[in-house]
C-alpha atoms as a PDB file:
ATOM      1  CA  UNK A   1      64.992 -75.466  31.854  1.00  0.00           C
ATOM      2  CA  UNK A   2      61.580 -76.598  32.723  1.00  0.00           C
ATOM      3  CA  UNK A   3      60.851 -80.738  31.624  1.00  0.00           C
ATOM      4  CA  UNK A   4      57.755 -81.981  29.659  1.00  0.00           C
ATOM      5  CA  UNK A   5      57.069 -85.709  29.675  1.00  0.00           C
ATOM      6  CA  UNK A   6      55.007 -87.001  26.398  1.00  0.00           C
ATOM      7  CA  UNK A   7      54.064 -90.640  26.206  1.00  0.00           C
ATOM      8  CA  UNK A   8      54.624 -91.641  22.703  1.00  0.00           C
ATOM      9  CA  UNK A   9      51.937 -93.947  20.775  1.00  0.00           C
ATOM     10  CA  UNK A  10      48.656 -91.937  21.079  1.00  0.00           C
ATOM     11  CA  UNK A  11      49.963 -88.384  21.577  1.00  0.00           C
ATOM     12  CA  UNK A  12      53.174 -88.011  19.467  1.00  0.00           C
ATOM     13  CA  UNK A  13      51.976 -90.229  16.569  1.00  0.00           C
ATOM     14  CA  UNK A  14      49.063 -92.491  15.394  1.00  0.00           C
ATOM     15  CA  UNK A  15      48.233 -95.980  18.110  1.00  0.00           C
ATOM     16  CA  UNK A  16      47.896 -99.336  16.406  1.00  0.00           C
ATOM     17  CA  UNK A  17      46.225-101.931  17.750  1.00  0.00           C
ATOM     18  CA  UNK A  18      48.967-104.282  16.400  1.00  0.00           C
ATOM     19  CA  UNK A  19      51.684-101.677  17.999  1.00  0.00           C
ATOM     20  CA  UNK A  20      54.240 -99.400  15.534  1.00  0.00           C
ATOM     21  CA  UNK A  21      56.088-101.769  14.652  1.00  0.00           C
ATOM     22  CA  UNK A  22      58.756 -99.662  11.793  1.00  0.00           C
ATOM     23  CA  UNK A  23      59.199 -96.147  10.020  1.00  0.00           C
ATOM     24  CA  UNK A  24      56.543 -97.229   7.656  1.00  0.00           C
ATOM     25  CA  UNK A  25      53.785 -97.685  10.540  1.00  0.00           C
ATOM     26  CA  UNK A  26      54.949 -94.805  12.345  1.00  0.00           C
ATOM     27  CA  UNK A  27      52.668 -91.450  11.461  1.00  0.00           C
ATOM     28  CA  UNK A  28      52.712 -87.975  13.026  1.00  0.00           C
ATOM     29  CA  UNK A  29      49.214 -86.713  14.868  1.00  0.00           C
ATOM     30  CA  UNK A  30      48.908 -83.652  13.118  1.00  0.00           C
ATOM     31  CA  UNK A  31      50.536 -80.810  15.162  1.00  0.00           C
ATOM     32  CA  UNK A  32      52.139 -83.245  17.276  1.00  0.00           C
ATOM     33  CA  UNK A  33      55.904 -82.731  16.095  1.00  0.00           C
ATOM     34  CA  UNK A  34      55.159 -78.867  15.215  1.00  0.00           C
ATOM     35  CA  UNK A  35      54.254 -78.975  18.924  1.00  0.00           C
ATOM     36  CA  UNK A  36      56.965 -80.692  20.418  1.00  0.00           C
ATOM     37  CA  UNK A  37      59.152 -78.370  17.989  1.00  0.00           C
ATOM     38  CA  UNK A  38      57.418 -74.874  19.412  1.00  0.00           C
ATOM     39  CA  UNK A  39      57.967 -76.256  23.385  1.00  0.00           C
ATOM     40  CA  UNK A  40      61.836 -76.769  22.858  1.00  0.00           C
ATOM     41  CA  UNK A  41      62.103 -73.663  20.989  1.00  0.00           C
ATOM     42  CA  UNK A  42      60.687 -72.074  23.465  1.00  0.00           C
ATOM     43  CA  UNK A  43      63.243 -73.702  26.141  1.00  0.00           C
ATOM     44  CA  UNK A  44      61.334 -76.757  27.498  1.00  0.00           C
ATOM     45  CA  UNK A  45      62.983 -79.934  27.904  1.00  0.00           C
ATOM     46  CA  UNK A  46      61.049 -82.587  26.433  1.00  0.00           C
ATOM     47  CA  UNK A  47      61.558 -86.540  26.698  1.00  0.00           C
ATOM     48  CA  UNK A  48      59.319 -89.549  25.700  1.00  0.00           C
ATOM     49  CA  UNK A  49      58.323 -92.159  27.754  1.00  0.00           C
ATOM     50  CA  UNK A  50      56.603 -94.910  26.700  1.00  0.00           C
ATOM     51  CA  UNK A  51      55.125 -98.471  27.268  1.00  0.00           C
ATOM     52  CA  UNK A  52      57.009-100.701  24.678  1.00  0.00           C
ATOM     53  CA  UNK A  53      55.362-104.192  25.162  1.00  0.00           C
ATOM     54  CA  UNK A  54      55.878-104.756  21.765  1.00  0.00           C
ATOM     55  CA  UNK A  55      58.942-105.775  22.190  1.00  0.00           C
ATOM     56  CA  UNK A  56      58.663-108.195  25.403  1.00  0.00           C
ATOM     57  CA  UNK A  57      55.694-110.217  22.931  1.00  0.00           C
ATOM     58  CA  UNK A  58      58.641-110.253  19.680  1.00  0.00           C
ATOM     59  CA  UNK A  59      56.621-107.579  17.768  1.00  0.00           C
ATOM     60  CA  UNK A  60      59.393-105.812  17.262  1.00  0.00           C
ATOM     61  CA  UNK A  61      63.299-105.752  18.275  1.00  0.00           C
ATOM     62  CA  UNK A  62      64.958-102.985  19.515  1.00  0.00           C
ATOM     63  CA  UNK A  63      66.409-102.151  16.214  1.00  0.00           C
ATOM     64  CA  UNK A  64      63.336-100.865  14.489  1.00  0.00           C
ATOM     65  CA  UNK A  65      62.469 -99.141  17.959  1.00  0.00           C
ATOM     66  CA  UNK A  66      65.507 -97.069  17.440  1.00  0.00           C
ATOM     67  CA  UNK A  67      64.904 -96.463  13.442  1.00  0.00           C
ATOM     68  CA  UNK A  68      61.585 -95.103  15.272  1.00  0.00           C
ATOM     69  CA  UNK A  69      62.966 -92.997  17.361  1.00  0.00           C
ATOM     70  CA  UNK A  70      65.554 -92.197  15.453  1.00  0.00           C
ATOM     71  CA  UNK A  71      63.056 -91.038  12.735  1.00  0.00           C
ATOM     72  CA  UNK A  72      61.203 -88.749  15.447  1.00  0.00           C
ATOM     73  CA  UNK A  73      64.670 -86.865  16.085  1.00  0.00           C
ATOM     74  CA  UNK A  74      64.675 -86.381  12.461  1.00  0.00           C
ATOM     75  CA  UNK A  75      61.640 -84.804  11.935  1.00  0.00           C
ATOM     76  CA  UNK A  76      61.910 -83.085  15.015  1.00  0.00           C
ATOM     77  CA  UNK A  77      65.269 -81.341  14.318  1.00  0.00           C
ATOM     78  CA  UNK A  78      63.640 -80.523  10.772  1.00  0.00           C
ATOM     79  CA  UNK A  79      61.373 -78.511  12.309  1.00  0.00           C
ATOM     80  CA  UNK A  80      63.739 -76.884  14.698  1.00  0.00           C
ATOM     81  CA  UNK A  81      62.591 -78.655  17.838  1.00  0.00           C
ATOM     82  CA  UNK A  82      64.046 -81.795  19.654  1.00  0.00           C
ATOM     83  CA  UNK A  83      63.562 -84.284  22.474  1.00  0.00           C
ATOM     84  CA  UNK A  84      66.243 -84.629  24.915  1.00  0.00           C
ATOM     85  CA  UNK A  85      65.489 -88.393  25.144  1.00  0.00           C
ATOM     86  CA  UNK A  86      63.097 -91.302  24.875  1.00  0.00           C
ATOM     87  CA  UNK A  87      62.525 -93.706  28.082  1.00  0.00           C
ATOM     88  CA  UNK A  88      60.838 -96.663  27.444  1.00  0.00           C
ATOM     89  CA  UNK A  89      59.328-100.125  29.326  1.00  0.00           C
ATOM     90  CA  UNK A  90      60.408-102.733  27.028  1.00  0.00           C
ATOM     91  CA  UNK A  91      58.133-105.201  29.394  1.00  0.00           C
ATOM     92  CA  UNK A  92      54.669-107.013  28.585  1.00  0.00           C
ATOM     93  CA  UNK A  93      51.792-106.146  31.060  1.00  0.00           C
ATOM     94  CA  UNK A  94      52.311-109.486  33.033  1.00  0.00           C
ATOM     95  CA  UNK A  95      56.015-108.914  33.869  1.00  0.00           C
ATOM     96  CA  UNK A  96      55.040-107.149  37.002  1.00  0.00           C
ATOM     97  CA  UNK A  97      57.957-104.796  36.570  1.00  0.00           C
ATOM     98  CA  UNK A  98      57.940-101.122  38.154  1.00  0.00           C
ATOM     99  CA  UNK A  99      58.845 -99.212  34.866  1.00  0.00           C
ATOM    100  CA  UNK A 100      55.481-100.341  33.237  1.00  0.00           C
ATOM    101  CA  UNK A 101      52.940 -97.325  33.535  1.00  0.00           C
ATOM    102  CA  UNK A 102      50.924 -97.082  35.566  1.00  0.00           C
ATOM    103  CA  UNK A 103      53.364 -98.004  37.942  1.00  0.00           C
ATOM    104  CA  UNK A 104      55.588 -94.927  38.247  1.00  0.00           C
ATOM    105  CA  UNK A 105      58.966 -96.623  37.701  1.00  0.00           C
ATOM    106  CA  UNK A 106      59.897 -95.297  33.994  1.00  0.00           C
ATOM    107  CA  UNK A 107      59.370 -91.640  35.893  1.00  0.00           C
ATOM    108  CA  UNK A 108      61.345 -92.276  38.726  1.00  0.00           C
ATOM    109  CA  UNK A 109      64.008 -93.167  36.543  1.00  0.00           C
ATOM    110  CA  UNK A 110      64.055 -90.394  34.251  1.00  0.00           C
ATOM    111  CA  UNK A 111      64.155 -87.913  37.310  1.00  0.00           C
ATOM    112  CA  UNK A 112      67.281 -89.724  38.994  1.00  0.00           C
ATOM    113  CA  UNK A 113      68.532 -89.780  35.210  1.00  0.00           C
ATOM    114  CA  UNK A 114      68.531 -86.478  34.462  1.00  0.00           C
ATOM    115  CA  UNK A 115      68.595 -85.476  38.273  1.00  0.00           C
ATOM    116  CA  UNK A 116      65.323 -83.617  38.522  1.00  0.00           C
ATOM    117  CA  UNK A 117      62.175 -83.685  40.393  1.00  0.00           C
ATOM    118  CA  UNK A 118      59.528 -84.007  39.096  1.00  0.00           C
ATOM    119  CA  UNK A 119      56.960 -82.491  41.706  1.00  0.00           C
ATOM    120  CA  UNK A 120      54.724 -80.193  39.117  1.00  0.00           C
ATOM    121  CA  UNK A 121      56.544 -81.465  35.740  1.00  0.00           C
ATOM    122  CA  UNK A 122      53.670 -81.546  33.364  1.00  0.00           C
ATOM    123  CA  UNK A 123      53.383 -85.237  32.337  1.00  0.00           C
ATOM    124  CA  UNK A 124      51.522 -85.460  28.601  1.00  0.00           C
ATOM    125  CA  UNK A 125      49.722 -88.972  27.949  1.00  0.00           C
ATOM    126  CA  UNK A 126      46.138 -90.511  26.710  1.00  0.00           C
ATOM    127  CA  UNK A 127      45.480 -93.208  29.083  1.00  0.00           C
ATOM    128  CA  UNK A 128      44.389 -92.924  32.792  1.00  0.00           C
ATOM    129  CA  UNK A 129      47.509 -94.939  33.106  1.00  0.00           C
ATOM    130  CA  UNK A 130      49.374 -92.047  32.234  1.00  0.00           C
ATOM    131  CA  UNK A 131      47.808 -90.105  34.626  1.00  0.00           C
ATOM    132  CA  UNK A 132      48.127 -92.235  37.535  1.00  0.00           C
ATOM    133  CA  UNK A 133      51.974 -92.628  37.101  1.00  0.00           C
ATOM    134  CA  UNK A 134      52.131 -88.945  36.882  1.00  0.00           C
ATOM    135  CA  UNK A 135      50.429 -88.636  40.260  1.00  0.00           C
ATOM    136  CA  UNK A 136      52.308 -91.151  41.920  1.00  0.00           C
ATOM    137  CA  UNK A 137      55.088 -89.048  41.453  1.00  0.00           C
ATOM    138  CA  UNK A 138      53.328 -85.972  42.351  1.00  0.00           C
ATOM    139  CA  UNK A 139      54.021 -84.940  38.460  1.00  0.00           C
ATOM    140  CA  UNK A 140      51.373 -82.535  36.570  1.00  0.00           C
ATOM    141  CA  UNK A 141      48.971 -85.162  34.498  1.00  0.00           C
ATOM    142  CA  UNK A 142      47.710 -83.943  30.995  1.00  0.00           C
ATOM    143  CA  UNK A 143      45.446 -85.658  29.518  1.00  0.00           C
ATOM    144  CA  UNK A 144      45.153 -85.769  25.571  1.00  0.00           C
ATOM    145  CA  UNK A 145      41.932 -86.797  23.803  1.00  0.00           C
ATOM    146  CA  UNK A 146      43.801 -88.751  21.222  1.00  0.00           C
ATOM    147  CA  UNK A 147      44.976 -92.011  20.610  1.00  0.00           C
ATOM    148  CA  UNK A 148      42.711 -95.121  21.792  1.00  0.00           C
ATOM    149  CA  UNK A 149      41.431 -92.401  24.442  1.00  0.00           C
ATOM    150  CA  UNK A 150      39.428 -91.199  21.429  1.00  0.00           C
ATOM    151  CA  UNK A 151      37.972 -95.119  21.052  1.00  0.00           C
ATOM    152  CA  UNK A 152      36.870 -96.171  24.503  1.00  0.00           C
ATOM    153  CA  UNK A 153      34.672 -94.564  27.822  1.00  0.00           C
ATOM    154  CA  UNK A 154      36.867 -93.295  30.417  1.00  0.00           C
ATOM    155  CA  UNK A 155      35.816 -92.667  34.130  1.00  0.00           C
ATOM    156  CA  UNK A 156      36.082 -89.432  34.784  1.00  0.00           C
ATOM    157  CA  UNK A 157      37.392 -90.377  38.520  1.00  0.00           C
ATOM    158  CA  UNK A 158      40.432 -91.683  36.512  1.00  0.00           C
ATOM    159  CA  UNK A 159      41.437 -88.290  35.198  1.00  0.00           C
ATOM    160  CA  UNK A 160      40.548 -86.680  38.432  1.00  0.00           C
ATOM    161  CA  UNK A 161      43.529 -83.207  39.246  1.00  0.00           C
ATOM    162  CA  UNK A 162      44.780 -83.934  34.978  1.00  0.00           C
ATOM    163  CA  UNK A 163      44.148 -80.729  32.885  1.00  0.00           C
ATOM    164  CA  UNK A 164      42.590 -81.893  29.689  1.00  0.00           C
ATOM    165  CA  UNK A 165      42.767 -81.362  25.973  1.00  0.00           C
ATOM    166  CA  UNK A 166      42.077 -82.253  22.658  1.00  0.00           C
ATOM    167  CA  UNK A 167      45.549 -82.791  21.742  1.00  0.00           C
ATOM    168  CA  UNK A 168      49.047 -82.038  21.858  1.00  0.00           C
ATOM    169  CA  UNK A 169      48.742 -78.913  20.015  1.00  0.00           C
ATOM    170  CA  UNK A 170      45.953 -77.586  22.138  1.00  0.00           C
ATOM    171  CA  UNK A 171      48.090 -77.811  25.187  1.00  0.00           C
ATOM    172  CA  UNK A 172      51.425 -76.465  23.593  1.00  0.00           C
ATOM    173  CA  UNK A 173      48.815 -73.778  22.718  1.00  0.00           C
ATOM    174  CA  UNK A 174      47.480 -73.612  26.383  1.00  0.00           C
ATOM    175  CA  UNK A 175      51.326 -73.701  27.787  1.00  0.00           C
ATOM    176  CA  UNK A 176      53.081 -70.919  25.447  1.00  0.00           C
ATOM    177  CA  UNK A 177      50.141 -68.528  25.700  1.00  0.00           C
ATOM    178  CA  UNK A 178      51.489 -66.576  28.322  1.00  0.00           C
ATOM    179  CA  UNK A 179      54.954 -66.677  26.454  1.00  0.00           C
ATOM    180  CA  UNK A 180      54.028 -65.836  23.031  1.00  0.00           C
ATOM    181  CA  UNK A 181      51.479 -62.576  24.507  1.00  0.00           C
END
């Protein structure tokens, strides 16, 4: 069963700048959860795995991270699709802990978790953070033009070897096409 890696904020649903902090704040990207649906239908493994500073600054507790989540496997499975699991960093930025991306610790562990590799595992995110934890782990980088990615200039250096699309949809699109010919 081949793995997919999505970060969460920015490519599954809607960023805040104030963070998703409950089931009301949480909202699909359109075609995000139809995608997600189509790739485990179609046999992929998919898990999250996300930055969740929120919760190191007292945004949020790990409660309402879980109605989140929880919420996501609802939708999901309403659809007919699923994600296997949902890794998270529950650190702020100045921590200096190895699961925060871009450091490639939250990676690292879902590959000794669920006792893969993850040499060529397409990694989905919209931040060149993404992208450089996926390298460091000599993952596949995808890059989504969503989220803040949408909002800010971005060196192209930074997305250097990361296939690149409009969205989540686009690269579902991209991924089954062979598949669905």
């Amino acid at each position: 069963m081949e793995l997919v890696i999505l970060d969460r904020d920015g490519v599954i649903n809607e960023e805040r700048e104030d963070f998703v902090k409950s089931i009301d704040e949480w909202q699909p990207i359109p075609g995000a959860l139809e995608a997600i649906a189509r790739l485990s239908r179609a046999g992929f493994r998919v898990v999250v795995a996300s930055n969740q500073s929120g919760l190191a600054r007292g945004t949020f507790d790990i409660a309402a991270l879980n109605e989140i989540h929880a919420l996501l496997h609802r939708r999901l499975a309403e659809l007919g699709g699923q994600v296997a699991a949902c890794f998270f960093c529950p650190h702020g930025p100045e921590e200096g802990c190895d699961c925060r991306k871009p450091k490639p610790g939250l990676y690292r562990d879902i590959a000794r978790r669920l006792r893969v590799s993850l040499r060529d595992v397409r990694v989905v995110g919209d931040r060149p953070s993404d992208v450089e934890a996926a390298r460091a782990v000599a993952a596949r980088p995808v890059f989504v033009r969503t989220g803040r990615a949408q909002d800010r200039a971005i060196d192209a250096a930074d997305l250097q070897g990361a296939e690149i699309y409009d969205d989540l949809a686009a690269f579902v699109d991209h991924l089954l096409a062979p598949l669905d010919g």
